[in-house]
Every structure is written in structure tokens, then in C-alpha cells.
Protein backbone atom coordinates (compact mmCIF):
# COMPACT_ATOMS: atom_id res chain seq x y z
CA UNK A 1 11.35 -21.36 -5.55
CA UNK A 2 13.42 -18.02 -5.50
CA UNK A 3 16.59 -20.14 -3.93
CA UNK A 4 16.27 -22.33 -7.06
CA UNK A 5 16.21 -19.67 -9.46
CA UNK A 6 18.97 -17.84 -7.77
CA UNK A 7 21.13 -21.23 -8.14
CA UNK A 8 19.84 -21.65 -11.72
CA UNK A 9 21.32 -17.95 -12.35
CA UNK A 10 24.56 -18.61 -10.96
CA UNK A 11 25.48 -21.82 -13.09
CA UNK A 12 24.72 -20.34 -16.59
CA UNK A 13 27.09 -17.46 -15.68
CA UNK A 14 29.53 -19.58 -14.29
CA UNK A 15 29.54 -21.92 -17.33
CA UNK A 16 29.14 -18.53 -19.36
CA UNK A 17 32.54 -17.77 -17.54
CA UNK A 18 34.18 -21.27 -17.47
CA UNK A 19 33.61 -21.18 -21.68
CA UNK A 20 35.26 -18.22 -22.27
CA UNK A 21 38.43 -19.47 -19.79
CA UNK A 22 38.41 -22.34 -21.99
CA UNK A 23 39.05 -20.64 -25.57
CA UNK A 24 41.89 -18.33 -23.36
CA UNK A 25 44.50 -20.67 -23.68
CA UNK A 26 46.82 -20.28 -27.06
CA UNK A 27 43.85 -17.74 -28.88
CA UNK A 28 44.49 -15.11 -30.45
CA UNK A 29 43.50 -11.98 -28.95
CA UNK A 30 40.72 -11.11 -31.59
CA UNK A 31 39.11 -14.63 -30.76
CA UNK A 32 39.57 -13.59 -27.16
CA UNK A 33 38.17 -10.60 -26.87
CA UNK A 34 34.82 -12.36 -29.07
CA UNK A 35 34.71 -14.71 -26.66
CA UNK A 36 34.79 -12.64 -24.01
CA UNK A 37 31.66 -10.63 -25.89
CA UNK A 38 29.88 -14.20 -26.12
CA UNK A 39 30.15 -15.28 -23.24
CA UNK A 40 28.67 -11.73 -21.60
CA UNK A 41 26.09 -11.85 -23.88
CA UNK A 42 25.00 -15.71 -22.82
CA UNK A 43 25.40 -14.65 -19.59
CA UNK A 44 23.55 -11.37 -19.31
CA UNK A 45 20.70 -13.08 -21.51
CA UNK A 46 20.58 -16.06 -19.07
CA UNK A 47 20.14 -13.45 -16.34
CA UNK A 48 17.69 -11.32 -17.89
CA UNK A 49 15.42 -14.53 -18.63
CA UNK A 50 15.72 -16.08 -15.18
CA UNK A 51 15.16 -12.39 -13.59
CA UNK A 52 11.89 -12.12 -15.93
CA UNK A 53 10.50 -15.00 -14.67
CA UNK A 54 11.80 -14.76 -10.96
CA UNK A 55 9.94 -11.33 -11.47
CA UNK A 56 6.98 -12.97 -12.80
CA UNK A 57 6.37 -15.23 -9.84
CA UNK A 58 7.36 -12.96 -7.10
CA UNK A 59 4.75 -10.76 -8.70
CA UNK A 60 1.96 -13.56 -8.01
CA UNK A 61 4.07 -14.05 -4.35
CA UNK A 62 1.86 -13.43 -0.97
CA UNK A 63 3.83 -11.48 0.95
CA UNK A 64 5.01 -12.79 4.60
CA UNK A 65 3.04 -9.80 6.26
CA UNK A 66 -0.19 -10.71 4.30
CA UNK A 67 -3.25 -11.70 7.12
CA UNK A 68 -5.56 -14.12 6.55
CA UNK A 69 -9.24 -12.99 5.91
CA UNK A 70 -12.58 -15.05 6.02
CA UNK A 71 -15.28 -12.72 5.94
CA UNK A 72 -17.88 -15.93 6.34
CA UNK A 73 -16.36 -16.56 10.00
CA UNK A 74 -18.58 -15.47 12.19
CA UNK A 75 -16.17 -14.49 14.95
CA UNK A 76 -13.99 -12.15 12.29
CA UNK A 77 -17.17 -10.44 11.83
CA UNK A 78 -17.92 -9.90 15.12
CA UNK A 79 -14.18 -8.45 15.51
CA UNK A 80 -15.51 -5.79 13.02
CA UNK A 81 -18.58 -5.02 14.78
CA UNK A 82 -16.71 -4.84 17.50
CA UNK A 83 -14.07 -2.45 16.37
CA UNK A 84 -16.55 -0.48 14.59
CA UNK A 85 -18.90 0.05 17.68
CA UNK A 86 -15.86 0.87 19.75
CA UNK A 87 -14.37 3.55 17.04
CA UNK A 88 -17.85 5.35 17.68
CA UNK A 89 -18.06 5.26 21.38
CA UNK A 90 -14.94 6.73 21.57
CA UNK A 91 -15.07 9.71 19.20
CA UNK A 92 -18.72 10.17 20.95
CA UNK A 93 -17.67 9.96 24.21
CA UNK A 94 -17.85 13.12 26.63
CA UNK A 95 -14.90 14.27 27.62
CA UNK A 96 -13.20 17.52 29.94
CA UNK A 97 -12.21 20.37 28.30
CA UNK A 98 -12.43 24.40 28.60
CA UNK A 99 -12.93 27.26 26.29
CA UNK A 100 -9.99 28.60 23.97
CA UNK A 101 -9.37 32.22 22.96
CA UNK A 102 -11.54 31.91 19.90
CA UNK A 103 -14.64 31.07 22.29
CA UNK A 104 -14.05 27.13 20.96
CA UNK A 105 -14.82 24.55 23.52
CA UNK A 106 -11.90 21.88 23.27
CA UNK A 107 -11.08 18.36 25.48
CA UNK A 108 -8.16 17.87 26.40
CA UNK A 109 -6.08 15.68 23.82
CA UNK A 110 -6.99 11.92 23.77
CA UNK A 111 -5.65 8.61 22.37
CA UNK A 112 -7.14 5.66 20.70
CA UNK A 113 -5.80 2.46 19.11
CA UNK A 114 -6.37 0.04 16.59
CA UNK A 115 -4.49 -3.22 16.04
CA UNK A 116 -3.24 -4.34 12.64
CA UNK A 117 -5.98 -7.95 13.22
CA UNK A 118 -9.08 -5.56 14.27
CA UNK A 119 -8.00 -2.87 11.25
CA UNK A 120 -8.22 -5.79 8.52
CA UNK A 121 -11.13 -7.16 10.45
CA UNK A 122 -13.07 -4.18 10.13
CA UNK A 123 -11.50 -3.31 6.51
CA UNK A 124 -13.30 -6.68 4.89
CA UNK A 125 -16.58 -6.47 6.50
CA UNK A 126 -17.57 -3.04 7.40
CA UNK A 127 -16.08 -0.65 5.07
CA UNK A 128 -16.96 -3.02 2.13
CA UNK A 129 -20.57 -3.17 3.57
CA UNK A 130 -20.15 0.70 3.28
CA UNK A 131 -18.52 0.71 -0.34
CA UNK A 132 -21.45 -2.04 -1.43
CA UNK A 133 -23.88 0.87 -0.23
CA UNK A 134 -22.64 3.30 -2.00
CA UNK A 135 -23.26 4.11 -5.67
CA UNK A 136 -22.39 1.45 -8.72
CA UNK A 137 -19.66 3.74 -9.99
CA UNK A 138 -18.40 4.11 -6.69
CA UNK A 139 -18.30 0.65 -6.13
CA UNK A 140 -17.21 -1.05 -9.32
CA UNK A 141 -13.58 -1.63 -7.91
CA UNK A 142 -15.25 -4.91 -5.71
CA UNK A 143 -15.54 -6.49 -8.91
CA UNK A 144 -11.47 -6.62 -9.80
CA UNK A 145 -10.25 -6.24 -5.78
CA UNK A 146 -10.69 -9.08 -3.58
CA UNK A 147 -9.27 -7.87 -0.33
CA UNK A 148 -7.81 -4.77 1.42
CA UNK A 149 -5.08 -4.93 4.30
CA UNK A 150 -2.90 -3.52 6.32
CA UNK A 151 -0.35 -3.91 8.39
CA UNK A 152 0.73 -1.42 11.25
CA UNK A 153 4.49 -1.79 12.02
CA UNK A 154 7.28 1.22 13.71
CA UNK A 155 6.69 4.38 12.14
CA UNK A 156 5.62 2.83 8.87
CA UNK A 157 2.25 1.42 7.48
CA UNK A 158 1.96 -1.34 5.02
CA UNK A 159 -1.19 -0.64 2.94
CA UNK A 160 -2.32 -3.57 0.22
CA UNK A 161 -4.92 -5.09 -2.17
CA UNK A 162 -5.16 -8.50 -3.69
CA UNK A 163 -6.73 -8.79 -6.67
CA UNK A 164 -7.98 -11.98 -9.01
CA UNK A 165 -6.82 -11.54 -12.85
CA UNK A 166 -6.35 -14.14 -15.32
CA UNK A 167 -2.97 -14.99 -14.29
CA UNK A 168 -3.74 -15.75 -10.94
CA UNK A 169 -3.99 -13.86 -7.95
CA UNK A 170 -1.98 -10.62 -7.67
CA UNK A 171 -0.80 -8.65 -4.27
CA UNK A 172 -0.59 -5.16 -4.93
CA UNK A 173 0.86 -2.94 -1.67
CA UNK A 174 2.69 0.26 -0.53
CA UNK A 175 4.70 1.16 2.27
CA UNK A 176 3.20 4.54 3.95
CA UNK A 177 4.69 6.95 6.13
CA UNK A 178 1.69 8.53 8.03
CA UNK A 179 2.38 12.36 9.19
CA UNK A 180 0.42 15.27 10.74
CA UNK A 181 2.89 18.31 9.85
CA UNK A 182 2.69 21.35 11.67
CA UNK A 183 0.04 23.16 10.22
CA UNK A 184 -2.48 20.13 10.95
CA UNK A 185 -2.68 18.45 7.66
CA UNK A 186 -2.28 14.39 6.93
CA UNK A 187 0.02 13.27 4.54
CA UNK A 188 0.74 9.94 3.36
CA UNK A 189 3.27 9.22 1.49
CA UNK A 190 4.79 5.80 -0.31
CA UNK A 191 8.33 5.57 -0.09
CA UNK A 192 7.50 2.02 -1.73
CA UNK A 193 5.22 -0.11 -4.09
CA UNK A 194 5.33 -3.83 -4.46
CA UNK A 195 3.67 -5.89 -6.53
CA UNK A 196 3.69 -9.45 -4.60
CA UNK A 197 7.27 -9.76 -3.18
CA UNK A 198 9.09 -7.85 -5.51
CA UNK A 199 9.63 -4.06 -4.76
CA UNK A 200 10.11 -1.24 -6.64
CA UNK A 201 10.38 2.74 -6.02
CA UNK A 202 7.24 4.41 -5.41
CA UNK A 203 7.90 7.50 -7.39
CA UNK A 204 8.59 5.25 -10.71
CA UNK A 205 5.80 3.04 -10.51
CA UNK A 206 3.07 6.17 -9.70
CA UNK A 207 4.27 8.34 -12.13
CA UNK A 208 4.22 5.36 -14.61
CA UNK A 209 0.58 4.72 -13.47
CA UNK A 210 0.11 8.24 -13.84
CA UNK A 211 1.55 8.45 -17.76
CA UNK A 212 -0.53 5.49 -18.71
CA UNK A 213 -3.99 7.36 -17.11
CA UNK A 214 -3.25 10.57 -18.89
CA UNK A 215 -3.32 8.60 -22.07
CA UNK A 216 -6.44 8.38 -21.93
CA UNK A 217 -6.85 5.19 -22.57
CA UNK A 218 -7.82 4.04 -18.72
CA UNK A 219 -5.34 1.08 -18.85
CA UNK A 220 -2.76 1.34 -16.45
CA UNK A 221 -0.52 -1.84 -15.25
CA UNK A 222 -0.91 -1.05 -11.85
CA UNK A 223 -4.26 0.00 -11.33
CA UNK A 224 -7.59 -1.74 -12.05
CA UNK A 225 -9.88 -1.41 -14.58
CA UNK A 226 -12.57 -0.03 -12.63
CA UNK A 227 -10.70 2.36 -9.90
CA UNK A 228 -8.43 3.62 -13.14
CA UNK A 229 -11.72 5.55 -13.91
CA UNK A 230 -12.12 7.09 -11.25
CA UNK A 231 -11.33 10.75 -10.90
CA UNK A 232 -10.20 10.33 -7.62
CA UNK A 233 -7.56 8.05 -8.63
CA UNK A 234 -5.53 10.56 -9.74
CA UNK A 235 -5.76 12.65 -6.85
CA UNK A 236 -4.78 9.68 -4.65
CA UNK A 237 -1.79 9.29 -7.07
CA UNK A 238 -0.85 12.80 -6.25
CA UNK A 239 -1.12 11.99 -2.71
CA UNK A 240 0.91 8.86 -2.57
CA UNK A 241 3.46 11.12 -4.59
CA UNK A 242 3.47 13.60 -1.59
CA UNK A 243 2.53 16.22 -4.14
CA UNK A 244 -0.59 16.95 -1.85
CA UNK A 245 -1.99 16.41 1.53
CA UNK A 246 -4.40 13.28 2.44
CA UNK A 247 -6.67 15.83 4.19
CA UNK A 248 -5.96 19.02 4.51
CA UNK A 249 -8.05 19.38 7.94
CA UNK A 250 -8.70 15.81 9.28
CA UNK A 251 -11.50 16.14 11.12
CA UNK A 252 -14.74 13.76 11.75
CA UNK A 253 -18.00 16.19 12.42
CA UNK A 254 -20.27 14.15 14.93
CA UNK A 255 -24.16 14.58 14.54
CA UNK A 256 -24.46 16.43 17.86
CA UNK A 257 -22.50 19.69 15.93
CA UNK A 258 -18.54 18.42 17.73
CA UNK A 259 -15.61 17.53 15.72
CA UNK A 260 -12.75 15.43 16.84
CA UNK A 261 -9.49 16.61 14.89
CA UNK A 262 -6.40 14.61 14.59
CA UNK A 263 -3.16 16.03 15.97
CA UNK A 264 -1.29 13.26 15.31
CA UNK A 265 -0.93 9.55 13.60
CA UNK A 266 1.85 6.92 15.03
CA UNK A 267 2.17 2.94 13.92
CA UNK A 268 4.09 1.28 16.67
CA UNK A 269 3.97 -2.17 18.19
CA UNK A 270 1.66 -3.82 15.70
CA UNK A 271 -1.25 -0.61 16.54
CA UNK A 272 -1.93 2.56 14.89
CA UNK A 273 -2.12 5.27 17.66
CA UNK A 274 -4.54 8.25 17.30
CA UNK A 275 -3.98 11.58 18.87
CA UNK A 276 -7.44 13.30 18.63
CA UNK A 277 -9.21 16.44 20.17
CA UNK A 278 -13.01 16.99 20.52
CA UNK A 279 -14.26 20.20 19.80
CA UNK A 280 -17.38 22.26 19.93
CA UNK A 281 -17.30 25.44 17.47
CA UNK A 282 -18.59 28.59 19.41
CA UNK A 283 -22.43 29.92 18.72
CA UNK A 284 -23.89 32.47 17.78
């Protein structure tokens, strides 16, 4: 479809082009230079159209990346279980460590993985089982997103939604860069946004998004309904931005009074790698 368009493009400027060559012989250089303004404008108006719709459509485009999810298939659901079960064993497991200067118990740093298939496994069934949970307002985004994926690839993560609308269905993703700086806090920033297969600088489209929320009128082009009123939404545009950390202390406090901290975040080979520390605060 794109190849077709692309080919459609080319002909109306090259008859655009071939036109004006034809008026060049024995015309007066008035009717030239006329022509020469007709035939831009047919062209650059064929190529605006034709990039409108190629626009359009790429818009509505799955991208290549995009998984496959069945939440009914009872193996995917397992994989979630699965994944979700082995996310808690490890951050509960006991581990060697010693006492710091500060009189805080800390292991000694650990990894953990999670493939890009077990991440959108556990993305569709358990954290929308958790979001379902959770209160109506907090939840009313299910209604206008359909799925959430991701896709771990080097040094970058590929973060996405699809969503139904009356046009169809609609693929709305980011490319993150994942980072813990140096004084321990997460950032995740978008270097890009795409809306199906057609790209477009981060920065512009969030601080479009951002514009259109302030309005006040809770209709933003990028954004759904529901999540557009949301006050978190605008913090999360502010994070995307890089304007502010993700967390400023990510850290996961376990029922039995540890924490496990992140020290670091890396996406390579089709995993997201973990660098974590458990820690037990001193008492008394």
C-alpha cells in the first residue's frame, strides 16, 4: 500500500514537471515563469494529498514489532502467572549481604530478567486484572485502550497501546530510553512517538498533547478520553518530556519491612535486565 502511494506521488510530479517542459519551448518568459508556478503548485498539492492520506493509513498501520495477544489462551495466561510468581520469588528471595556504615543491612547486587513475550504476557492479564481492581476512575482508560505492549530491544524500549475508535483500530507507541542516573533516580524518556507506522518527534507531539490538556477542554489528539482526565497524565507527560524523574527512589518495600532498590535498568537481546539490591533499614 505505501509502495503504491509512493509511485502514485512520483507520476503527478513528473507529469507536473513534463507540463511545464512542454509550454518551455517558444513561450514567453512571463508564460514561463506561470507555468513554472502551476506546475509547483499541482505538484506540491498532489503531494500534500497523497502524503495526507499515506499519513492517514500509516496511522491505522500495525507496526512490524507489534506481538500478538490472546488473553483467552490459556497457555498466554499461564505465561503471566508464571512471570508474575517468578517476579515475586525473586525480589523475596534471601540473599547474602553485610551491614553498611549507616547500620543498613544490604545483599550484594543481583540481576533479574524479563523477556519482551513474558512482559506483554504479563502486561494483558495481570496488570489489567490489577487496573480492573482498582477504582472506576482509575480504571476508565480499559474502556478506550485495548492492549498494552512492549518491546525490549538494545538500549532502547518500545512502549505502545492500541486502541479501538471509530475509524478503526489505532497503534499509539513511544520509543524509551530507560536510565538510572547517578543519584539513583529512573528516568524515561521518549526520544519518539508514533502513531501506527508513522513517526514523529516526541517533544512536538507531548507538548501538543500538553497545549490541548491545559485547555481545559480534556480533548487531546493523542490521548484518550478517559486517561486525558487523569491528573497523572500530565505528570507522565512531564516525564516522557524528561522534565522529571519516573521515580525519584525506585524502590519496592516487601511486607517483611526489606526493600529491593534498582541500581540500574538495561534492554538488550530481546530482555530487560534488572540490577537490584535488597535491603533491610536499621532498628531502633
Amino acid at each position: 500500500m505505501e509502495a503504491l502511494f509512493q509511485g502514485e506521488l512520483r507520476l503527478r510530479i513528473e507529469r507536473a514537471w513534463y507540463s511545464v517542459r512542454a509550454r518551455f519551448d517558444g513561450s514567453d518568459p512571463k508564460v514561463l515563469v506561470r507555468s513554472a508556478f502551476v506546475g509547483a503548485a499541482i505538484g506540491l498539492v498532489g503531494a500534500v494529498s497523497l502524503g495526507i492520506v499515506l499519513a492517514y493509513l500509516l496511522s491505522g498501520s500495525r507496526p512490524p514489532w507489534w506481538p500478538e495477544i490472546n488473553s483467552a489462551d490459556p497457555d498466554f495466561v499461564q505465561t503471566a502467572e508464571r512471570v508474575h510468581n517468578g517476579l515475586a520469588s525473586e525480589l523475596h528471595r534471601g540473599r547474602p549481604g553485610t551491614v553498611d556504615e549507616r547500620g543498613v543491612w544490604v545483599s550484594e547486587p543481583w540481576r533479574m530478567a524479563v523477556a519482551t513475550p513474558e512482559a506483554n504476557a504479563w502486561l494483558a492479564v495481570e496488570m489489567r486484572r490489577w487496573m480492573e481492581d482498582r477504582a472506576e476512575e482509575k480504571s476508565a482508560w480499559l474502556s478506550d485502550v485495548r492492549d498494552v505492549c512492549v518491546s525490549f530491544q538494545e538500549d532502547r524500549v518500545l512502549l505502545g497501546a492500541s486502541m479501538d475508535t471509530p475509524e478503526g483500530s489505532r497503534y499509539l507507541w513511544t520509543t524509551l530510553e530507560p536510565q538510572v542516573d547517578t543519584w539513583g533516580s529512573l528516568w524515561l524518556r521518549a526520544s519518539t512517538v508514533h502513531v501506527g507506522r508513522l513517526p514523529m518527534p516526541a517533544p512536538w507531539v507531548l507538548e501538543g498533547a500538553r497545549s490541548e490538556l491545559k485547555d481545559g477542554d480534556g480533548d487531546s489528539s493523542f490521548i484518550p478520553s478517559s486517561a486525558a482526565e487523569l491528573p497523572e497524565t500530565q505528570e507522565l507527560i512531564r516525564t516522557l518530556l524528561g522534565e522529571r524523574p519516573m521515580l525519584e527512589t525506585p524502590m519496592i518495600r516487601l511486607i517483611d519491612g526489606r526493600r529491593v532498590r534498582l541500581l540500574s535498568i538495561e534492554a538488550r537481546g530481546g530482555k530487560v535486565v534488572f540490577l537490584c539490591r535488597t535491603e533491610r533499614p536499621a532498628t531502633g
